[in-house]
Protein backbone atom coordinates (compact mmCIF):
# COMPACT_ATOMS: atom_id res chain seq x y z
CA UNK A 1 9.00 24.38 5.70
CA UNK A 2 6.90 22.28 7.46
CA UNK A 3 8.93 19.33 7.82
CA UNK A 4 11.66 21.69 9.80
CA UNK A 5 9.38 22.31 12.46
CA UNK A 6 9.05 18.44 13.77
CA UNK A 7 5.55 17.98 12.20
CA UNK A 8 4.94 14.66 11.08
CA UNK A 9 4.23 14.08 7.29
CA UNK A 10 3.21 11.15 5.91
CA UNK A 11 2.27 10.17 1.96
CA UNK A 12 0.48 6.86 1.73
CA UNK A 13 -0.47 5.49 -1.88
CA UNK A 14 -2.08 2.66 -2.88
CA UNK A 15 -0.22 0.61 -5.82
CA UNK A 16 -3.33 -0.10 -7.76
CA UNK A 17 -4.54 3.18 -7.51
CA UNK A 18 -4.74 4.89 -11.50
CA UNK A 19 -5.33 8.58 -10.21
CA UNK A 20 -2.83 9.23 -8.33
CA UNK A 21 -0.27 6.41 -8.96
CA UNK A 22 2.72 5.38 -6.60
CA UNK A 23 5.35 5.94 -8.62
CA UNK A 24 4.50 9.70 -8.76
CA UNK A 25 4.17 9.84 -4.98
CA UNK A 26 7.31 8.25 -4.69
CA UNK A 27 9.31 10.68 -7.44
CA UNK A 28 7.38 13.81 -5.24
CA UNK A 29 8.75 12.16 -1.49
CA UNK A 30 12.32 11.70 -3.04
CA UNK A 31 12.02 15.43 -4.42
CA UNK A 32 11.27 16.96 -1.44
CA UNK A 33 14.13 19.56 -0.09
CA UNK A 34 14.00 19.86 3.40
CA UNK A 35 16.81 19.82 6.14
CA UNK A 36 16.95 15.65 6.11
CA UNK A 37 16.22 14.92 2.19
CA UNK A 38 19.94 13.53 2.02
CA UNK A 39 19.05 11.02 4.66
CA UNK A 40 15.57 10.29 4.03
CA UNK A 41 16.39 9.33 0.31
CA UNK A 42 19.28 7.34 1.69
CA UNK A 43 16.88 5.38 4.04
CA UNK A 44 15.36 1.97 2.25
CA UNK A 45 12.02 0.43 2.29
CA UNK A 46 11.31 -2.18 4.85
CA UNK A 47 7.84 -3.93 5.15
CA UNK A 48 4.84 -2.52 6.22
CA UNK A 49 3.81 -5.03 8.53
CA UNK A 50 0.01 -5.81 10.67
CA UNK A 51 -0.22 -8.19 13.00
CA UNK A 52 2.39 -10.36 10.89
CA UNK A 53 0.91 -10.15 7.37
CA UNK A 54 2.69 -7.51 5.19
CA UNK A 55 0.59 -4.91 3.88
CA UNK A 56 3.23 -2.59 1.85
CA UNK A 57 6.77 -0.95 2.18
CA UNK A 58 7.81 2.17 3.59
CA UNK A 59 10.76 4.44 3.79
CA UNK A 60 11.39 6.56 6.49
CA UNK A 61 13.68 9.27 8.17
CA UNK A 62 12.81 11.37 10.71
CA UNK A 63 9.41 12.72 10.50
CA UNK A 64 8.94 12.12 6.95
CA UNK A 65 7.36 8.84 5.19
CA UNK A 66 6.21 7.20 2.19
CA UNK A 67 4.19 4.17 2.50
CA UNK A 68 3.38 1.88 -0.69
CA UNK A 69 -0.47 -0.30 0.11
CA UNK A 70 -0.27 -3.47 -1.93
CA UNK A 71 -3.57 -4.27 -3.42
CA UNK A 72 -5.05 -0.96 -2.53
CA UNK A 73 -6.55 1.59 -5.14
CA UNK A 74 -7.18 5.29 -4.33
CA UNK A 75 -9.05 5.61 -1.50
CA UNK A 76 -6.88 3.36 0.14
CA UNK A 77 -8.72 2.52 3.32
CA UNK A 78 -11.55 1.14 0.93
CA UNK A 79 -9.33 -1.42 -0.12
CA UNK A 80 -7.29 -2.26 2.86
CA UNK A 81 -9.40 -1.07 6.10
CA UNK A 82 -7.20 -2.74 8.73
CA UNK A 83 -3.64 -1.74 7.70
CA UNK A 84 -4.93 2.42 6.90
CA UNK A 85 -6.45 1.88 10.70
CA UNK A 86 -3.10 0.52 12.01
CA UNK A 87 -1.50 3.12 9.74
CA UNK A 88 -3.27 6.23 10.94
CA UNK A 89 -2.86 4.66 14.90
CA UNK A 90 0.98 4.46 14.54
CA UNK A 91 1.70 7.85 12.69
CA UNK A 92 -0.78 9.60 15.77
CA UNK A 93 0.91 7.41 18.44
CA UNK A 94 4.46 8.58 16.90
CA UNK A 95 5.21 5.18 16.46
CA UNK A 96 7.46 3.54 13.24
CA UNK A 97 5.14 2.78 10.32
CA UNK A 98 6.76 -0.66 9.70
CA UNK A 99 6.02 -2.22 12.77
CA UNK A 100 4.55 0.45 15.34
CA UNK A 101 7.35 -0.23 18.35
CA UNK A 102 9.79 2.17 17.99
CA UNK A 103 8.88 5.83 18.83
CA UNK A 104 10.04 8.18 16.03
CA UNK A 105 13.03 10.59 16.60
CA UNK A 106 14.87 13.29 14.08
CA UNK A 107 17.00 10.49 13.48
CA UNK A 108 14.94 7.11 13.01
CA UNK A 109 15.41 5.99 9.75
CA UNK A 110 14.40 2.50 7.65
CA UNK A 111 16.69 0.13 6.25
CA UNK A 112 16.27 -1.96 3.21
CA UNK A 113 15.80 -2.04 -0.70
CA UNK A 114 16.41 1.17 -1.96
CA UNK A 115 14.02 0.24 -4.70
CA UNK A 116 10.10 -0.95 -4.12
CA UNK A 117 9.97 -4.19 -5.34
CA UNK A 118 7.39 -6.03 -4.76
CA UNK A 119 5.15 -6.92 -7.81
CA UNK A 120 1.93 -8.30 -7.93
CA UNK A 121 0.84 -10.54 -11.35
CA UNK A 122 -2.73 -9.39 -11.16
CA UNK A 123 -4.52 -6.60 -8.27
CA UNK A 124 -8.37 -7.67 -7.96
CA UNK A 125 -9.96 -4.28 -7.51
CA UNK A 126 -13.73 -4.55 -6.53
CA UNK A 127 -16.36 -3.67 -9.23
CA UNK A 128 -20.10 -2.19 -8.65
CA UNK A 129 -23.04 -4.83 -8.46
CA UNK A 130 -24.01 -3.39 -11.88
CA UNK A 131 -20.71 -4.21 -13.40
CA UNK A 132 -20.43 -7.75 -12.46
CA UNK A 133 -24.02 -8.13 -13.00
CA UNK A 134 -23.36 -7.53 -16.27
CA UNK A 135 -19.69 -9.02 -17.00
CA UNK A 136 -21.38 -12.27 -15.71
CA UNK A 137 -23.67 -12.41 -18.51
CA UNK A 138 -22.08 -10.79 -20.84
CA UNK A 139 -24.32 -7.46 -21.66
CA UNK A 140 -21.22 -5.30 -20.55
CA UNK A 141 -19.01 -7.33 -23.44
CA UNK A 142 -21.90 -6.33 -25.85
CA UNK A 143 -22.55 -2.91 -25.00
CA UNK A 144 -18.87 -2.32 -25.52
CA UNK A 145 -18.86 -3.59 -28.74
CA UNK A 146 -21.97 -2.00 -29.76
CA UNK A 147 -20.45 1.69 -29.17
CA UNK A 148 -17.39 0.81 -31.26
C-alpha cells in the first residue's frame, strides 16, 4: 500500500460540496487499513489555519490527512483560492496542514475534537450571471413553476 511506503496522501473536501460530500470522505479516511490506521483515527481535528483566519479542520498522523474547507463546494480551490494555495504549499513543503511549521514525521499526529464540529447556518455558494439575473427578477421563480 501506498501509504507504507512514506508517500504523502492527502483528501481535502469541501463541506458545501453535494458531489462528493465530506462526510463520505471522512467515513473513506477513517476506513483506510494501513500500518498507522489505529493512530491516525485516534488523532483529532485541529484548525486549519491561514495567516490567522481558520479555513477548516484537519486530522492527521503520519503521512496521511483529511482536511474539511468551510464554505467551499467541489472544486474547492474555486471557492477558497488562498487556503487550497497554502494547502497544496504545505503538503509539497512536508509541512503540518494546520499551521505549516512543523515538518511531518511517521509519527506527527493532530490533537483535538475527535468529531468535526463546526457548523455553518447558511454556505453562500456563487451562482452563474444567468441565475441571479433571473432570481433578481423573478423569471427563474416562474419558470419553475411553469414546469410543475
Amino acid at each position: 500500500m501506498i501509504l507504507n511506503n512514506s508517500v504523502r496522501v492527502s483528501l481535502i473536501y469541501g463541506d458545501a460540496d453535494y458531489i462528493c460530500n465530506w462526510f463520505g470522505g471522512q467515513a473513506v479516511s477513517l476506513a483506510v487499513n494501513y500500518t498507522d490506521s489505529t493512530k491516525f483515527r485516534a488523532a483529532g481535528y485541529t484548525p486549519f489555519l491561514v495567516n490567522g483566519q481558520e479555513y477548516g479542520e484537519v486530522r492527521e498522523y503520519g503521512n496521511f490527512s483529511f482536511l474539511r474547507i468551510y464554505e467551499a463546494g467541489h472544486e474547492v480551490p474555486y471557492y477558497q483560492p488562498e487556503a487550497s494555495l497554502e494547502y497544496f504549499r504545505r503538503i509539497l513543503g512536508g509541512k503540518d496542514i494546520a499551521l505549516g511549521t512543523t515538518e511531518i514525521t511517521g509519527t506527527y499526529g493532530t490533537s483535538g475534537n475527535a468529531n468535526a464540529t463546526h457548523t455553518e447556518p447558511f454556505v453562500p455558494l456563487t451562482t452563474t450571471m444567468a441565475e441571479a439575473s433571473a432570481s433578481a427578477n423573478g423569471t427563474m421563480a416562474m419558470t419553475a413553476q411553469a414546469t410543475n
